[in-house]
Protein backbone atom coordinates (compact mmCIF):
# COMPACT_ATOMS: atom_id res chain seq x y z
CA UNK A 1 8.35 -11.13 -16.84
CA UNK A 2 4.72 -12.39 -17.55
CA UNK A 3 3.98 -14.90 -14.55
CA UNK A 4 4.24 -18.18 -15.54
CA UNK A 5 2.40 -19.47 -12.15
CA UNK A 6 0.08 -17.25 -10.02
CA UNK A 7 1.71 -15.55 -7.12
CA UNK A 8 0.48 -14.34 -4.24
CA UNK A 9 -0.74 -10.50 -4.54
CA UNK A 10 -1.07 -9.72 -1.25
CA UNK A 11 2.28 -9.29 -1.20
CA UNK A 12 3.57 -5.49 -3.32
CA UNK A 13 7.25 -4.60 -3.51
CA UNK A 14 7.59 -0.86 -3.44
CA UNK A 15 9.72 -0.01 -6.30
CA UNK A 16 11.66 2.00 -4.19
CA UNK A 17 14.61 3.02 -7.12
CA UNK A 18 15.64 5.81 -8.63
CA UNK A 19 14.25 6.01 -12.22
CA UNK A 20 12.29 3.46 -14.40
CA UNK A 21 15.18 1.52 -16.21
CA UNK A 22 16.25 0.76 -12.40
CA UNK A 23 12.73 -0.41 -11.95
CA UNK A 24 12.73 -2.86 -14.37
CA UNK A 25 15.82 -4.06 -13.91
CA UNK A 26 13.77 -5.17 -10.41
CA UNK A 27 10.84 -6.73 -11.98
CA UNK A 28 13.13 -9.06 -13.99
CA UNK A 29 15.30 -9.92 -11.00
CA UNK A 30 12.06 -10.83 -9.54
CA UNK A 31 10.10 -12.56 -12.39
CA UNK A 32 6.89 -14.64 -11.55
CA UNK A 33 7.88 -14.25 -7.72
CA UNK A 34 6.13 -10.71 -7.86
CA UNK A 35 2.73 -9.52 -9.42
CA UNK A 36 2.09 -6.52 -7.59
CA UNK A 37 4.21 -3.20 -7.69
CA UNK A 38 4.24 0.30 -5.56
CA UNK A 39 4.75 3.53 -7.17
CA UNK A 40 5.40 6.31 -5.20
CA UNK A 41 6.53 9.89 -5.15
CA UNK A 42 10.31 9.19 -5.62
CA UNK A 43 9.80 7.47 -8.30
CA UNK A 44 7.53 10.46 -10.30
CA UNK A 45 10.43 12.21 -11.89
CA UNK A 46 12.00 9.33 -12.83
CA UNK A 47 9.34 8.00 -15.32
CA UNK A 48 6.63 6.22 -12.83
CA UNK A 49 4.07 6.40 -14.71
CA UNK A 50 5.67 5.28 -17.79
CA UNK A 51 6.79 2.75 -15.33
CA UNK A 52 3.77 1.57 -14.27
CA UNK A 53 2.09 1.92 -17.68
CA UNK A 54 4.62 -0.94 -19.17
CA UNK A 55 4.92 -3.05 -16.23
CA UNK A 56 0.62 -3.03 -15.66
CA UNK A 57 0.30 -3.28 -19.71
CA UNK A 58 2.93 -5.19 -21.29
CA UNK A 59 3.89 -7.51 -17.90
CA UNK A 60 0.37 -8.14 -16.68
CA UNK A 61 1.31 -6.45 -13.39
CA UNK A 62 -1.09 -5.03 -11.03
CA UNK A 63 -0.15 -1.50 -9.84
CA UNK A 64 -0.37 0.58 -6.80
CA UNK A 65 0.16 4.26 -7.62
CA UNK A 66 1.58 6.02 -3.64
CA UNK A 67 0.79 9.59 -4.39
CA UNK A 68 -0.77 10.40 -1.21
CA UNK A 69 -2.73 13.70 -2.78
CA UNK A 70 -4.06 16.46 -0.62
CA UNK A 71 -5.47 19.09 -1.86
CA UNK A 72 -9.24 20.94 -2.35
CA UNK A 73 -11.63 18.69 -3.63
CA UNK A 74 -11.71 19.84 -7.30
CA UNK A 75 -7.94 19.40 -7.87
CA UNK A 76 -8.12 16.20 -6.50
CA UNK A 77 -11.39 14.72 -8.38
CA UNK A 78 -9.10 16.36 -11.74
CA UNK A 79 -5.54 14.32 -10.51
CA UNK A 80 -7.58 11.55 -10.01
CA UNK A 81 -9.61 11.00 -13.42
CA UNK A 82 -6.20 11.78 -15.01
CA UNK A 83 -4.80 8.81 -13.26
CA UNK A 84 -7.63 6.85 -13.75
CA UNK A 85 -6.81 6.34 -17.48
CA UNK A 86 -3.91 4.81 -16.67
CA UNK A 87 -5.92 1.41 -15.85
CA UNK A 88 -4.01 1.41 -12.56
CA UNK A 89 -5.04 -1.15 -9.71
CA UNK A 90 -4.97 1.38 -6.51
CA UNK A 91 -4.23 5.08 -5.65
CA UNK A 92 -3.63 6.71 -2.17
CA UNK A 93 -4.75 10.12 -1.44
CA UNK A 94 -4.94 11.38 2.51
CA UNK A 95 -7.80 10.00 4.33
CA UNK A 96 -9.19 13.36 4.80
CA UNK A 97 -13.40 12.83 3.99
CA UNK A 98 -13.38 15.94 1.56
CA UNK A 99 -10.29 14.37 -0.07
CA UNK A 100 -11.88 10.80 0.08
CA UNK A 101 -14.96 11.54 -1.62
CA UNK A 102 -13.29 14.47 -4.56
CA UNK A 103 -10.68 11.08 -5.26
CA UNK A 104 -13.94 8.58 -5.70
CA UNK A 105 -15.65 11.48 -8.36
CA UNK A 106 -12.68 11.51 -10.00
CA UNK A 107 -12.22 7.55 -10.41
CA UNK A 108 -15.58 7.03 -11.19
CA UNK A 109 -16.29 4.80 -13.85
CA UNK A 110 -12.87 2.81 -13.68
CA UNK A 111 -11.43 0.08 -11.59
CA UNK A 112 -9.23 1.49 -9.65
CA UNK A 113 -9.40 1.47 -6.07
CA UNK A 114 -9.21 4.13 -3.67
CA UNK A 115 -7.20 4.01 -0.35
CA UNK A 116 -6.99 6.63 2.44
CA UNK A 117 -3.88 7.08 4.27
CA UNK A 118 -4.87 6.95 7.85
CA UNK A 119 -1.06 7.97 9.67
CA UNK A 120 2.14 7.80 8.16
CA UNK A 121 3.43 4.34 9.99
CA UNK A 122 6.83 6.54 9.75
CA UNK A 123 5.16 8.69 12.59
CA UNK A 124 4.93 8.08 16.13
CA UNK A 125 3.14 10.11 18.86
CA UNK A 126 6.30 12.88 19.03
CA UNK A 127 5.72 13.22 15.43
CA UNK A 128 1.90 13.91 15.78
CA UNK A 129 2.42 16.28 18.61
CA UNK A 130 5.13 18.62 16.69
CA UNK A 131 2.18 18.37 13.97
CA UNK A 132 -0.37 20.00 16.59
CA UNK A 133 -2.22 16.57 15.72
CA UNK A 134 -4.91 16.19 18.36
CA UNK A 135 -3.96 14.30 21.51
CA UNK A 136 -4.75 10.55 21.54
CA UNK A 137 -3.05 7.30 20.98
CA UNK A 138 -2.17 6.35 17.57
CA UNK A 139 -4.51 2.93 17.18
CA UNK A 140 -7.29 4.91 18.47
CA UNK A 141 -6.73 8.28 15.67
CA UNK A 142 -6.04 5.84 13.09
CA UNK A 143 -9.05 3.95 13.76
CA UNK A 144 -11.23 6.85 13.70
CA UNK A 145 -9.84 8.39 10.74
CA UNK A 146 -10.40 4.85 8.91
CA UNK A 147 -13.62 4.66 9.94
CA UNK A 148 -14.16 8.36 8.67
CA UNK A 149 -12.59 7.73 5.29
CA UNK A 150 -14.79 4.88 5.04
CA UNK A 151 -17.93 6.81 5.22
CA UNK A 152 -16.46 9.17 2.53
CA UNK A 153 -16.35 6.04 0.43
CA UNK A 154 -12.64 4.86 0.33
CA UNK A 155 -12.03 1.69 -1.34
CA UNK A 156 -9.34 0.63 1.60
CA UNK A 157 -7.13 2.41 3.83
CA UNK A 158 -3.13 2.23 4.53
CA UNK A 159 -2.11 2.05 7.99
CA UNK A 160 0.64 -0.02 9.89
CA UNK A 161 0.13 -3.31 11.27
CA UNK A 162 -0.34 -2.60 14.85
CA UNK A 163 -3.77 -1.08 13.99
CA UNK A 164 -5.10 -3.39 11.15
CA UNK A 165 -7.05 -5.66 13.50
CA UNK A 166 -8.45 -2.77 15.28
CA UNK A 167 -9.67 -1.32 11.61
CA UNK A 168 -10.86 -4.86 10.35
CA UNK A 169 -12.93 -4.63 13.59
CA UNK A 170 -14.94 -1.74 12.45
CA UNK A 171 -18.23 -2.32 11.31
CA UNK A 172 -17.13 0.23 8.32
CA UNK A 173 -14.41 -1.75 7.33
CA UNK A 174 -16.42 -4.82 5.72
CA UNK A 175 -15.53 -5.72 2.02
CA UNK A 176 -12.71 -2.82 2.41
CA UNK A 177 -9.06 -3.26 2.33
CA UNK A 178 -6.47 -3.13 4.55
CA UNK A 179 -2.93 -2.35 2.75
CA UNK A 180 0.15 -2.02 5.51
CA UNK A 181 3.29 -0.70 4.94
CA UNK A 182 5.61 -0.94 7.21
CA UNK A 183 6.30 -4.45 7.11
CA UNK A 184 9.78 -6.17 7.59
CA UNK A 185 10.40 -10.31 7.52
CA UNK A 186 11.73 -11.09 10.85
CA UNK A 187 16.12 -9.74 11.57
CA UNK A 188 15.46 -7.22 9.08
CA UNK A 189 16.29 -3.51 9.87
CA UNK A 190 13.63 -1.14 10.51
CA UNK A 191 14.80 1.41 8.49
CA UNK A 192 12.85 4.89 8.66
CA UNK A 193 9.21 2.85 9.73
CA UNK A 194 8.87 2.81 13.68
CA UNK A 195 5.36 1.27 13.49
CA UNK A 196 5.65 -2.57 12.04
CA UNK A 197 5.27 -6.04 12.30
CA UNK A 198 6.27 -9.44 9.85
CA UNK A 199 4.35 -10.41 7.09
CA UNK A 200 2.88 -13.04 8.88
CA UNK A 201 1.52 -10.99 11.62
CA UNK A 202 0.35 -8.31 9.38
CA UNK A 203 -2.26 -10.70 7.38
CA UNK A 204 -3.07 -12.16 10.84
CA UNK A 205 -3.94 -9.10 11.99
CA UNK A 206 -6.48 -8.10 8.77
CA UNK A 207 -4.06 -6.75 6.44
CA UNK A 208 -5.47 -8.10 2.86
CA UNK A 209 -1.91 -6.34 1.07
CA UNK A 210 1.64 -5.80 2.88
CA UNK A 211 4.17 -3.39 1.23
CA UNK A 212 7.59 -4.35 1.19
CA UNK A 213 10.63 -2.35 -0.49
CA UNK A 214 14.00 -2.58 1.01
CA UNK A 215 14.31 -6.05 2.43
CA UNK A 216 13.43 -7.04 -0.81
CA UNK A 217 15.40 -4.74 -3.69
CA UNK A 218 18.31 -4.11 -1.61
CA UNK A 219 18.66 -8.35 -0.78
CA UNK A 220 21.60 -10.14 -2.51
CA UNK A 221 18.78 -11.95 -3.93
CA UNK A 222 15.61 -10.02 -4.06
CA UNK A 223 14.01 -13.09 -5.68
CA UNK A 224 14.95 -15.19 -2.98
CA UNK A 225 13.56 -12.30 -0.21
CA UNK A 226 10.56 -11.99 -2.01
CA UNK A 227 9.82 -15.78 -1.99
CA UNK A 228 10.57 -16.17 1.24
CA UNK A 229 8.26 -13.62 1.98
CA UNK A 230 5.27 -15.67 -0.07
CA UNK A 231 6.11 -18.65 1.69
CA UNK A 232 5.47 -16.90 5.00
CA UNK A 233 2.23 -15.41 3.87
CA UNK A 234 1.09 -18.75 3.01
CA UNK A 235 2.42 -19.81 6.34
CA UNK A 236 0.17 -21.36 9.39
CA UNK A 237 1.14 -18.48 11.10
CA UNK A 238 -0.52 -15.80 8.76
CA UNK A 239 -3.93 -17.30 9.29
CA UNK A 240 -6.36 -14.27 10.41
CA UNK A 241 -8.49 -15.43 13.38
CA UNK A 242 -12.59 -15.27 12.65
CA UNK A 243 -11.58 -15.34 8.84
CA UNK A 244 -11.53 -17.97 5.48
């Protein structure tokens, strides 16, 4: 599974199966077309981090580890220096400041990134307000909380496409990243996400990283998806205004 040509990294396939045998089974469908993988939560209990450990070590795979933690500060800067040894590539914990800056103790020392999740791009305003999330529109919170999580010393931040160009606009947000979920090629269902836009789009927009997971494992050919995918990041059309 070790690339035999570069491919393009801003592009991560969520590993989005149950266990780690399933999970490999992916990476060899997908070969060279892939060098970055997501890790999340679902994937914990079924060996992730052994996972991620042989696809990072013995592939040559970058990794991005979706934990999301929350909790007080000392927990986290603990989680986080235990994860750290794993040599992993990025880790998301809530963009919370007092979360932000525990998570950047904790991976002191290492190379592994930071990222603050701004709001779930599964969440719309109904969501927020069942939440008792203060009143606002979305782009506007998310922006804020970015710019927050930036001061705290995040790495990058996850949000959904719709507000990456308002985040790359921040004066905060220079030399950070901009990772979006939430993204799905053009025809494909929207599954569970009710905040996205295409691949192309996204990187226009600011993103530096777009997450995909089900148009791409659950394709006839997730090879095929995830190439098609790379071509359209490389595409005219995925050219960010005011950037190289």
């Amino acid at each position: 599974m070790t690339p035999s040509a570069p491919a393009d990294d801003r592009l991560i396939v969520a590993m989005d199966v149950p266990h780690a045998v399933a999970g490999l089974e992916l990476a060899g469908q997908l070969g060279d077309a892939v060098s970055f993988y997501k890790i999340g939560l679902g994937m914990l209990t079924g060996g992730g981090l052994a996972l991620a450990n042989e696809l990072k070590q013995d592939h040559g795979k970058r990794i991005f580890l979706d934990m999301k933690l929350f909790d007080i500060g000392a927990t986290v800067e603990a989680a986080v220096r235990g994860l750290a040894q794993f040599d992993l590539d990025f880790l998301t914990v809530h963009g919370d400041p007092h979360v932000v800056r525990a998570a950047c103790e904790g991976a002191a020392g290492s190379d592994m990134k930071i990222l603050a999740v701004t709001i779930l791009t599964s969440l719309d305003r109904a969501d927020l307000d069942a939440a008792l999330i203060q009143p606002g529109d979305i782009p506007d919170l998310v922006a804020t909380r970015a710019a927050c999580a930036f001061e705290a010393g995040a790495d990058g931040v996850i949000a959904s496409p719709n507000e990456a160009a308002l985040i790359r606009a921040l004066p905060e947000a220079e030399n950070r990243l901009i990772v979006t979920p939430g993204v799905r090629p053009a025809g494909a269902d929207k599954g569970d996400q009710k905040r996205i836009a295409t691949p192309a789009a996204a990187v226009a927009a600011g993103a530096d990283h777009i997450v995909v997971g089900r148009p791409v494992h659950q394709a006839p050919n997730p090879r095929a998806a995830a190439l098609a995918i790379v071509d359209e990041l490389r595409s005219p059309q995925a050219v960010a205004p005011n950037r190289p």
